[in-house]
C-alpha atoms as a PDB file:
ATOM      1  CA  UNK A   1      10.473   2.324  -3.643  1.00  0.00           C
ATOM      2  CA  UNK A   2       7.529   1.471  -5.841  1.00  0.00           C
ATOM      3  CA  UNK A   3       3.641   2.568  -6.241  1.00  0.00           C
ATOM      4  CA  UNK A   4       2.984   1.245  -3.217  1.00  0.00           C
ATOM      5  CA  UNK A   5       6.060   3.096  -1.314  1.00  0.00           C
ATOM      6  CA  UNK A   6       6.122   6.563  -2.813  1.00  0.00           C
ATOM      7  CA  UNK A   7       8.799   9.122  -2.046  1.00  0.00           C
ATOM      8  CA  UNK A   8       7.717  12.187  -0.159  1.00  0.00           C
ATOM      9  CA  UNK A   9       9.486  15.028  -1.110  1.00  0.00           C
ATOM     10  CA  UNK A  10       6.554  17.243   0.819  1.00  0.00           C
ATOM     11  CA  UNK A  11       8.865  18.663   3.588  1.00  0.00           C
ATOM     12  CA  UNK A  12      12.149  18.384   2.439  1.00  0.00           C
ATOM     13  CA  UNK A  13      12.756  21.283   0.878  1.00  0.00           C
ATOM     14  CA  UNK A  14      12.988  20.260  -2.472  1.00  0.00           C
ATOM     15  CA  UNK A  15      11.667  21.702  -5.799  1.00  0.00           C
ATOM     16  CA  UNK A  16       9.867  20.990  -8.861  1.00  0.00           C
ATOM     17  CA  UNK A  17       8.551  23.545 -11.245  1.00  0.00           C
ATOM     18  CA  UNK A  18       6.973  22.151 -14.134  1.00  0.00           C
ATOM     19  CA  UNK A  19       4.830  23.624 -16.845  1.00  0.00           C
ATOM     20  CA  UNK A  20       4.169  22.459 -21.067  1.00  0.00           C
ATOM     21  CA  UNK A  21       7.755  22.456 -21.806  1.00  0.00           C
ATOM     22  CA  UNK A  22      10.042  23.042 -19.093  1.00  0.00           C
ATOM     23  CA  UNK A  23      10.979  21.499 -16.071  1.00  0.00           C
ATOM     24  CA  UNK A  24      13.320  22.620 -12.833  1.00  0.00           C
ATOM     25  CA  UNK A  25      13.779  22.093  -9.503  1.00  0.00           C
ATOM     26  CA  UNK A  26      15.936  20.288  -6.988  1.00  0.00           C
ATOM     27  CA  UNK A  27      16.568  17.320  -4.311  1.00  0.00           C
ATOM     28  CA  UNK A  28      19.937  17.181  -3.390  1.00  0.00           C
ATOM     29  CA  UNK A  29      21.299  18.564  -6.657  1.00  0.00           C
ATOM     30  CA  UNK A  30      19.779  21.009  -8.840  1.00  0.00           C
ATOM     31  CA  UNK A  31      18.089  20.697 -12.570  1.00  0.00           C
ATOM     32  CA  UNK A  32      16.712  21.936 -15.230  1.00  0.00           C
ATOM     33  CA  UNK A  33      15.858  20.885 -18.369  1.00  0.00           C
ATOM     34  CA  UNK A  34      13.097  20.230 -21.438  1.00  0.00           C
ATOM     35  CA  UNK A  35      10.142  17.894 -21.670  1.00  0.00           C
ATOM     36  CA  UNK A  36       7.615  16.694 -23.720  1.00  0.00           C
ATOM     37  CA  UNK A  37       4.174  15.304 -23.171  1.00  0.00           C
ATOM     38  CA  UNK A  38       3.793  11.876 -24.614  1.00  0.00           C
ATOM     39  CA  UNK A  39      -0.357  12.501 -23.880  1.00  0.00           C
ATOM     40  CA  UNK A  40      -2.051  14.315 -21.725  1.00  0.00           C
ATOM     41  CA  UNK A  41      -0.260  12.811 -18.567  1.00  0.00           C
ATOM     42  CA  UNK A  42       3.203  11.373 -19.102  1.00  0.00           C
ATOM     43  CA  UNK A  43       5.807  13.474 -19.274  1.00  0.00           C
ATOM     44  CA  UNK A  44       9.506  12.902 -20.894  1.00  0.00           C
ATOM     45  CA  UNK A  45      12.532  14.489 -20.167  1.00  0.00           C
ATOM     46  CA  UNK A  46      14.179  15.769 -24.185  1.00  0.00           C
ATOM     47  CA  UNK A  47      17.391  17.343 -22.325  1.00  0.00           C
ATOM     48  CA  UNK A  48      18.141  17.700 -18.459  1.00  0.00           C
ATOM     49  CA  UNK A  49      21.001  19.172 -16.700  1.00  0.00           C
ATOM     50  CA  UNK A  50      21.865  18.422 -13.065  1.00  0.00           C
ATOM     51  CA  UNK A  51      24.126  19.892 -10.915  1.00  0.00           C
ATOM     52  CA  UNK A  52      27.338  17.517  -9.726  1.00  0.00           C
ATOM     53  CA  UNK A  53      27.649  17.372  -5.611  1.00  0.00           C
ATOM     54  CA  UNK A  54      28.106  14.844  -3.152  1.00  0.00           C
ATOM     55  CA  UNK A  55      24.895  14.939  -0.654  1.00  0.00           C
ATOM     56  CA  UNK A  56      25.372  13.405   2.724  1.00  0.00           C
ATOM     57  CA  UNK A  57      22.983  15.495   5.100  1.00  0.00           C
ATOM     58  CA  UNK A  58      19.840  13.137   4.254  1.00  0.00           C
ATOM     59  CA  UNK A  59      19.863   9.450   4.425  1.00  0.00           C
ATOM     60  CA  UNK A  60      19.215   8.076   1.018  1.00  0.00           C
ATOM     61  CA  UNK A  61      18.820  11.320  -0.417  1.00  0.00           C
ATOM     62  CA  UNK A  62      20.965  10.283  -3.303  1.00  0.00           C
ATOM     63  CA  UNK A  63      19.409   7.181  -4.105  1.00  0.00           C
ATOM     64  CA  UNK A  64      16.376   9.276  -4.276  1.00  0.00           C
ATOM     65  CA  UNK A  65      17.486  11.795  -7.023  1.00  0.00           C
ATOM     66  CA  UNK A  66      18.504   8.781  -9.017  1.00  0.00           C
ATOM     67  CA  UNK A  67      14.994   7.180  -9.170  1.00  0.00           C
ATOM     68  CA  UNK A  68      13.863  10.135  -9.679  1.00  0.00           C
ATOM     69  CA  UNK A  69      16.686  11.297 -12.507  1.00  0.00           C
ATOM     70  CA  UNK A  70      15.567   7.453 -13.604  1.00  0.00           C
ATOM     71  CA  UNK A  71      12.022   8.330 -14.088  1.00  0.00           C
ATOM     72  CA  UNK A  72      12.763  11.165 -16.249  1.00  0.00           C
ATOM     73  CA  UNK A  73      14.390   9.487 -18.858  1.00  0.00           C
ATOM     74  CA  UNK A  74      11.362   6.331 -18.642  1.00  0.00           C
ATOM     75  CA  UNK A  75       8.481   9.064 -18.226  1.00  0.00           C
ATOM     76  CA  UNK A  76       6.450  10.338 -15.478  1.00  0.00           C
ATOM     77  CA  UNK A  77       2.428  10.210 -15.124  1.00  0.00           C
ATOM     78  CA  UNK A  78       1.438  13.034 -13.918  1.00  0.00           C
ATOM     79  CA  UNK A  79      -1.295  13.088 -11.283  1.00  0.00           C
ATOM     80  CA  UNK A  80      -2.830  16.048  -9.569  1.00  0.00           C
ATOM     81  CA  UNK A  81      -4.346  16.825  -6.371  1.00  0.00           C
ATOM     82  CA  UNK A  82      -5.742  20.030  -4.746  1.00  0.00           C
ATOM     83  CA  UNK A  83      -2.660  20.290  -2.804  1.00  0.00           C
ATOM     84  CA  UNK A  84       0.003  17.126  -4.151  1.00  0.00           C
ATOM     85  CA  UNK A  85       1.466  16.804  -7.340  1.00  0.00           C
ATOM     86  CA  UNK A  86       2.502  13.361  -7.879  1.00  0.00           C
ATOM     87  CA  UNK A  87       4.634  11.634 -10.279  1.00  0.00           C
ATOM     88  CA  UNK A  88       4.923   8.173 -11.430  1.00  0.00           C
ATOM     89  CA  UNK A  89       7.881   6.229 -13.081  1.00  0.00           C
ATOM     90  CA  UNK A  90       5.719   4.564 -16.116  1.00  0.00           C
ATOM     91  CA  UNK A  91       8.640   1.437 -16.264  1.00  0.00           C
ATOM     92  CA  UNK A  92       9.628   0.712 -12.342  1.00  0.00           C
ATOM     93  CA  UNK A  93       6.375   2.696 -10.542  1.00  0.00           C
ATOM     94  CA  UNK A  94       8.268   4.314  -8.622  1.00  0.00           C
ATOM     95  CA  UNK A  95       6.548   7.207  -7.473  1.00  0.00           C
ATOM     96  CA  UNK A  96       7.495  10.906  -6.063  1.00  0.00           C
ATOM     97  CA  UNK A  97       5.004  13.028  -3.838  1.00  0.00           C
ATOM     98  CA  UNK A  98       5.249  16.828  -3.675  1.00  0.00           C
ATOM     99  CA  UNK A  99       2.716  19.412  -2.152  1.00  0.00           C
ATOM    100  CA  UNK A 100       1.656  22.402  -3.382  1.00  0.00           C
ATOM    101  CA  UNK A 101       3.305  25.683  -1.855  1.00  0.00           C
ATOM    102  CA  UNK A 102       1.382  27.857   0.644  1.00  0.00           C
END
């Protein structure tokens, strides 16, 4: 799971809401939380709260929300499509694909 693998989280159902200081959304557990904007693309997580359950209906689902719970504390790049919203782990490159809603 790096730059060159990125995690789709297009169809699954999860969440991310995002705007200049707040952030929300879920994957197998929910969370919401504050951010900052180190420039005009990287975003850093100030405080985030998750929710606490055991996921077992997706494969790997898990190890997902931890990259992803990962990234937050490192700092995303932001980069934005007409229809995918992706964001990139500045330290491991892991990256995280979601598409726009209908």
């Amino acid at each position: 799971m790096n730059g060159t693998n990125p995690q789709s989280v297009w169809n699954g159902g999860y969440t991310l809401t995002l705007n200049s200081t707040e952030i929300r959304g879920s994957i197998c557990n929910g969370f919401a939380g504050t951010i900052e904007y180190v420039d005009g693309l990287t975003i850093k997580v100030e405080m985030v709260a998750f929710t606490q359950m055991l996921c077992t209906s997706t494969p790997g689902i898990m190890e997902v929300e931890e990259l992803f719970i990962e990234g937050l504390r490192h700092g995303m790049e932001i980069t934005e499509t007409d229809d995918e919203l992706e964001l990139r782990d500045i330290v491991t490159n892991t990256t995280f694909v979601y598409g726009r809603d209908s």
